[in-house]
N, C-alpha and C. Protein backbone atom coordinates (compact mmCIF):
# COMPACT_ATOMS: atom_id res chain seq x y z
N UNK A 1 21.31 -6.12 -5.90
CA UNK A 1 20.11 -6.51 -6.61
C UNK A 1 19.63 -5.29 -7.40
N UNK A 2 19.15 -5.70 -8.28
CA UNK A 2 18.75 -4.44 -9.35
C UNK A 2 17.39 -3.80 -8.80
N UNK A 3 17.50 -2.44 -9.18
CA UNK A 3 16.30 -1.60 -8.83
C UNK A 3 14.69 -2.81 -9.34
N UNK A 4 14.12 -2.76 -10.21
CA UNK A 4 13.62 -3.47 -10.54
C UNK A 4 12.72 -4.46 -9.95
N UNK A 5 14.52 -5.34 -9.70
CA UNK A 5 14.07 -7.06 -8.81
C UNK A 5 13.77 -6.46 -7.67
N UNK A 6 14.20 -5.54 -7.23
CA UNK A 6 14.02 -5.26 -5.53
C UNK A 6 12.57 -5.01 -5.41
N UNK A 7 12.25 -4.29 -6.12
CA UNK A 7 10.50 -3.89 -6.11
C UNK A 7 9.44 -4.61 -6.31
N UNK A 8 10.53 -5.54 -7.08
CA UNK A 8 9.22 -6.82 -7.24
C UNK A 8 9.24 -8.22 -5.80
N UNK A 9 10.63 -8.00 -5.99
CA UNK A 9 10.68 -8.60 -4.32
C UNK A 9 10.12 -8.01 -3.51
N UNK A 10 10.22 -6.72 -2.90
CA UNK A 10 9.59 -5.87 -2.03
C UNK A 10 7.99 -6.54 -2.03
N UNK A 11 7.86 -6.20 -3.22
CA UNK A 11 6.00 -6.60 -3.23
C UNK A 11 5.40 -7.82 -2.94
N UNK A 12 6.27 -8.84 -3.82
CA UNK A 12 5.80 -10.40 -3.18
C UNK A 12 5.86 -10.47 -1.21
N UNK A 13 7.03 -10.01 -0.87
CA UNK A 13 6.88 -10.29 0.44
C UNK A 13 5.98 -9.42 1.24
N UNK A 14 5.17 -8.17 0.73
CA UNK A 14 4.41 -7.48 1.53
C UNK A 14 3.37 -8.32 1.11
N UNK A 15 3.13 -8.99 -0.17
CA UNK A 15 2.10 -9.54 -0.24
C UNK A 15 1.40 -10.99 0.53
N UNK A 16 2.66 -11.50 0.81
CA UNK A 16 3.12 -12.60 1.75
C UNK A 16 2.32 -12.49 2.99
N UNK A 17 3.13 -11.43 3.67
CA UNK A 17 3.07 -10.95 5.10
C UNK A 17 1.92 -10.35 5.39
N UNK A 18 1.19 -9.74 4.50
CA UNK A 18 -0.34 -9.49 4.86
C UNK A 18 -1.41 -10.33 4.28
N UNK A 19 -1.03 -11.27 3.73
CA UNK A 19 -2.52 -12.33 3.71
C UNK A 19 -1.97 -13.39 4.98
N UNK A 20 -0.85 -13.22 5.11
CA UNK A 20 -0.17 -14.53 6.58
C UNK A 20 -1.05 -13.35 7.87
N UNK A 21 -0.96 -11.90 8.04
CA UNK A 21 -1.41 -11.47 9.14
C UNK A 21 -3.26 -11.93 8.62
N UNK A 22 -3.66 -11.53 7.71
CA UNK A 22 -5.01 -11.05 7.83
C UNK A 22 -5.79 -12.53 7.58
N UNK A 23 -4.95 -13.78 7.68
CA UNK A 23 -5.71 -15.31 7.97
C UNK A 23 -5.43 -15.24 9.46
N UNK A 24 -4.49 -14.65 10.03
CA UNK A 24 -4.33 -14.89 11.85
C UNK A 24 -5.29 -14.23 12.15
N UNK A 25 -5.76 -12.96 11.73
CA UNK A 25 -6.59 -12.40 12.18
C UNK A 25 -7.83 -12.97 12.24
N UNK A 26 -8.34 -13.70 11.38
CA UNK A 26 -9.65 -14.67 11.02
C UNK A 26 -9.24 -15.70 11.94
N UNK A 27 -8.13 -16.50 12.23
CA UNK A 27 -7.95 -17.51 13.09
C UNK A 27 -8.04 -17.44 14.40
N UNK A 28 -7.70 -16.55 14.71
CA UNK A 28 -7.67 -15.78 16.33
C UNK A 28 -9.18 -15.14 16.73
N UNK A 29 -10.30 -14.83 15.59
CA UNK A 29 -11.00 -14.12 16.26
C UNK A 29 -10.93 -12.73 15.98
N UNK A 30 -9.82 -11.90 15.84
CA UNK A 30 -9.71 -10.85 16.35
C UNK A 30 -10.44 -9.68 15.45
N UNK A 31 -11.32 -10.02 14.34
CA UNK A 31 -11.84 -9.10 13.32
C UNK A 31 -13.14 -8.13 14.03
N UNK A 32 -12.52 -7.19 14.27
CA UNK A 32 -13.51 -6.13 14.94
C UNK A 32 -15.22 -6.18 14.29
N UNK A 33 -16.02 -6.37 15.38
CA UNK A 33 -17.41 -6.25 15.21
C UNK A 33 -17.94 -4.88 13.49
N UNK A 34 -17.12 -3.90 14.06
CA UNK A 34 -17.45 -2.98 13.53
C UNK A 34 -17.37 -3.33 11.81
N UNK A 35 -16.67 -3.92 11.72
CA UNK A 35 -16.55 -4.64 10.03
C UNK A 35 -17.84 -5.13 8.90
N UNK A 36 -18.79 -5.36 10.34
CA UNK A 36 -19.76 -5.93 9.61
C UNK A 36 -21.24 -6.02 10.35
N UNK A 37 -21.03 -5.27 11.69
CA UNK A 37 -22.63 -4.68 12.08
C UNK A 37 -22.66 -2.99 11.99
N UNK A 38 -23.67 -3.03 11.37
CA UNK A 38 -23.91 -0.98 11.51
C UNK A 38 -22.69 -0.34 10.94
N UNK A 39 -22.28 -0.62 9.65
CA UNK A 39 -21.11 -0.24 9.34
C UNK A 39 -22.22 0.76 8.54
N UNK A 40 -21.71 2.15 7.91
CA UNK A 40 -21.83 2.52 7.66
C UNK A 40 -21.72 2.25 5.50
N UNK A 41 -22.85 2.23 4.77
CA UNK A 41 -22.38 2.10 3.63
C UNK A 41 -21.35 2.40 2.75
N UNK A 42 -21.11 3.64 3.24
CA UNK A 42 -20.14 4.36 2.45
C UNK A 42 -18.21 4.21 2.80
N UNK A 43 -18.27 3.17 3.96
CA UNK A 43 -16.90 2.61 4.14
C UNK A 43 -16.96 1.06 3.11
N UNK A 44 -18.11 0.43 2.86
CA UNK A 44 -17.63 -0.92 2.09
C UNK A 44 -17.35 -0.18 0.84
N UNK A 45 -17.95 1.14 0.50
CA UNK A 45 -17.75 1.07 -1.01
C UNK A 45 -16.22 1.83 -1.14
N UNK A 46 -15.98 2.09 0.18
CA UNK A 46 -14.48 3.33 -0.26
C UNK A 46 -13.39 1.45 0.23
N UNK A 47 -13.92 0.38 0.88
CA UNK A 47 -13.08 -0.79 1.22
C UNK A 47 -12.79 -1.20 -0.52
N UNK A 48 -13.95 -1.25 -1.15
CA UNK A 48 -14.15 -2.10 -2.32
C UNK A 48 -13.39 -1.07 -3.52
N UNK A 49 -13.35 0.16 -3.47
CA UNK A 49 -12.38 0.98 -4.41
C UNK A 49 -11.44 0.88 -4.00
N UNK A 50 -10.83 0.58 -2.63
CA UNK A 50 -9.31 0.67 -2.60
C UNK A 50 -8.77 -0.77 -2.97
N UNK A 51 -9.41 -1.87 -2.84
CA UNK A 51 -9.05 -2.92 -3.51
C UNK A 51 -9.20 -2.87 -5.25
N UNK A 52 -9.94 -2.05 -5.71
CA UNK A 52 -9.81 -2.14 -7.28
C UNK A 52 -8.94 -1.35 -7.51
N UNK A 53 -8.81 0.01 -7.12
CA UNK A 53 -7.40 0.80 -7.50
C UNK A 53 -5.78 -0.05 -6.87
N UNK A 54 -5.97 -1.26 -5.79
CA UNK A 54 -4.74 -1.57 -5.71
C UNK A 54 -4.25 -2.94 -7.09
N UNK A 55 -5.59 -3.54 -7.28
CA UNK A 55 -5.39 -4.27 -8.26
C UNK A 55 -4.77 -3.46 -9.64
N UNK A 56 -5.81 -2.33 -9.83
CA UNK A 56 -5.22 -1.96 -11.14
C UNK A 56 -4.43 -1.22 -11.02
N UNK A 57 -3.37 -0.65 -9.98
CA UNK A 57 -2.49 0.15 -9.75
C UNK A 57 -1.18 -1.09 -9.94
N UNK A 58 -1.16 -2.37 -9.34
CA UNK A 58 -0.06 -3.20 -9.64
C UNK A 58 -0.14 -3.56 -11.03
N UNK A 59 -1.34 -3.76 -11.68
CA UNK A 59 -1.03 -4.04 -13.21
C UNK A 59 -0.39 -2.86 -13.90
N UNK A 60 -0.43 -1.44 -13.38
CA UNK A 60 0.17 -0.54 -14.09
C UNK A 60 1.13 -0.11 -13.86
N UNK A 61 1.74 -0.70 -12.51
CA UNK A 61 2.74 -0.64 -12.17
C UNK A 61 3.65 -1.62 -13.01
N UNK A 62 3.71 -2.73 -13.04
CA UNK A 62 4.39 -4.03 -14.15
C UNK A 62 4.18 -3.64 -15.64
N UNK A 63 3.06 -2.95 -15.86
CA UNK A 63 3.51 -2.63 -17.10
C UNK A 63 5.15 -1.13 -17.41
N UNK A 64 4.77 -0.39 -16.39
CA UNK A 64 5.63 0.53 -16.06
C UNK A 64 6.92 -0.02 -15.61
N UNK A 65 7.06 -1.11 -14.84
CA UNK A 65 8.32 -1.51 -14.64
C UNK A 65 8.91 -1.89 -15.87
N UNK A 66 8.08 -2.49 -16.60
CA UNK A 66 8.78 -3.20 -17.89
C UNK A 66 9.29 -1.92 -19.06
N UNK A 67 8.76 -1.20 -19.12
CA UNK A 67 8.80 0.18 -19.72
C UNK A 67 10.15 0.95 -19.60
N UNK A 68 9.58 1.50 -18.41
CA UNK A 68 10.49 2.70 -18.11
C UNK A 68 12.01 1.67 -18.00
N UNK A 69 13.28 3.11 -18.02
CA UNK A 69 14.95 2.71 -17.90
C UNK A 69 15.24 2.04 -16.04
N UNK A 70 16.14 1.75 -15.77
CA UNK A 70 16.00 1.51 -14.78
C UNK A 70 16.66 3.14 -13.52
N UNK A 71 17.48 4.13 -14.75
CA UNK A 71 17.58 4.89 -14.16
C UNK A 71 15.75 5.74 -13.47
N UNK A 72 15.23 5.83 -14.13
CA UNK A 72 14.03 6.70 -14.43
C UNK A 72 13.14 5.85 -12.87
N UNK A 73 13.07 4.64 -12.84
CA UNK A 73 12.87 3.98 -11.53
C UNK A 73 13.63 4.25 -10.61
N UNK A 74 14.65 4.35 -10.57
CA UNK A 74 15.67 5.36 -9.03
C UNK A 74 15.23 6.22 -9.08
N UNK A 75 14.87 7.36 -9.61
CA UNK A 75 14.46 8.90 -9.87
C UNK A 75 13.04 8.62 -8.73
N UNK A 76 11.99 7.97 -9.34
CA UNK A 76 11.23 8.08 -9.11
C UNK A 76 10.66 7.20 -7.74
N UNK A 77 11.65 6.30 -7.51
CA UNK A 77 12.09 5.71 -5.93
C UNK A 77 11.96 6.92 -5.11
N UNK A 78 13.19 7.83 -5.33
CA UNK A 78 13.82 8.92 -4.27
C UNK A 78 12.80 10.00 -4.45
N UNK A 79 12.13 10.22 -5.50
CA UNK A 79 10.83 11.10 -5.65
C UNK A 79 9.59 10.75 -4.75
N UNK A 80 9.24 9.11 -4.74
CA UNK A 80 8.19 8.92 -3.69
C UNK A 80 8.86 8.81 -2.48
N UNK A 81 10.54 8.59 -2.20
CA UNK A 81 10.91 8.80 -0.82
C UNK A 81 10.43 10.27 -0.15
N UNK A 82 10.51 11.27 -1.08
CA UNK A 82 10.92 12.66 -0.37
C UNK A 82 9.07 12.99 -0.11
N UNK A 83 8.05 12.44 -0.91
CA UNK A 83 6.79 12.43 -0.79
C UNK A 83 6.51 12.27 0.58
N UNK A 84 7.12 10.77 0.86
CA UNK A 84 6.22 10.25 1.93
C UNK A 84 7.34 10.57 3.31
N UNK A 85 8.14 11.54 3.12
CA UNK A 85 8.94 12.03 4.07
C UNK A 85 7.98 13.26 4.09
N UNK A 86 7.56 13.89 3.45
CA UNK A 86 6.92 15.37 3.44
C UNK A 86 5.78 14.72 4.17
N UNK A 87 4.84 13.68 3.86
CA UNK A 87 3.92 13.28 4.48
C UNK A 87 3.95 13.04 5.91
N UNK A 88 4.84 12.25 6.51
CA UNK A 88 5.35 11.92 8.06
C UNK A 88 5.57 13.58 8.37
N UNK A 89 6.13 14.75 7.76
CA UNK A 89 6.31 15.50 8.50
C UNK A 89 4.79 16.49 9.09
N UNK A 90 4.41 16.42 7.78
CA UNK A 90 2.83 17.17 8.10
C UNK A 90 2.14 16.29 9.29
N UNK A 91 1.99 15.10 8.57
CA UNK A 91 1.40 14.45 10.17
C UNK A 91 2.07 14.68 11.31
N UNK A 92 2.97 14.55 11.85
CA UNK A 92 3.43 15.25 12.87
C UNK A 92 3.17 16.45 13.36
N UNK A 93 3.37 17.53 12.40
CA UNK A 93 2.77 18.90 12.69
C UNK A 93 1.62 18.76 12.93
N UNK A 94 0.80 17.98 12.24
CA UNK A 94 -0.97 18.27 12.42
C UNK A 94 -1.04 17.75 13.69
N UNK A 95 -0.60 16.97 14.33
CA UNK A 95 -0.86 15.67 15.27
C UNK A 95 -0.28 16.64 16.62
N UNK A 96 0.87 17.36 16.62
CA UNK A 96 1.32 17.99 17.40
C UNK A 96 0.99 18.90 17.86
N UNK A 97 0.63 20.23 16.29
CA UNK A 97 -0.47 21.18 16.56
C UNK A 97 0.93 22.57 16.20
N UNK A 98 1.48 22.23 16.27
CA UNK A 98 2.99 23.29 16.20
C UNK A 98 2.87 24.46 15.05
């Protein structure tokens, strides 16, 4: 499958799989109190920016898919791989204390 389709596949099914978890979660009950007594203001407004930067981060992402080569999308695949490998490692260190 082409770089591309995979990413856009990738995304439909994360998008899938977390509105299927976060209706169980409403169905079951299980939505922590804390969501919505004595919450602190300044978590709805950092809830409500991370939903506008994810909206306008996928529109700029599709415009970018359509754009860029498909080499330049592998590049930049293995570029956010080695990111969020550097990331898991710091957390570990921090978490460990080492």
């Amino acid at each position: 499958m082409p770089t591309k389709m995979a990413a856009q596949n990738s995304l439909y099914m994360i998008l899938i799989s977390q509105t299927a978890s976060l209706i169980m979660t409403f169905v079951k009950g299980n939505v922590p109190t804390a969501l919505y007594q004595d919450v602190d203001p300044g978590l709805w407004v950092m809830l409500i920016g991370m939903m506008i930067c994810g909206i306008y981060g996928g529109k700029v992402g599709k415009k970018l898919n359509k754009k860029l080569p498909t080499e330049t999308i592998d590049k930049l695949f293995i570029l956010l791989l080695f990111v969020i490998m550097a990331l898991c490692v710091w957390n570990i260190y921090s978490k460990l204390g080492f």
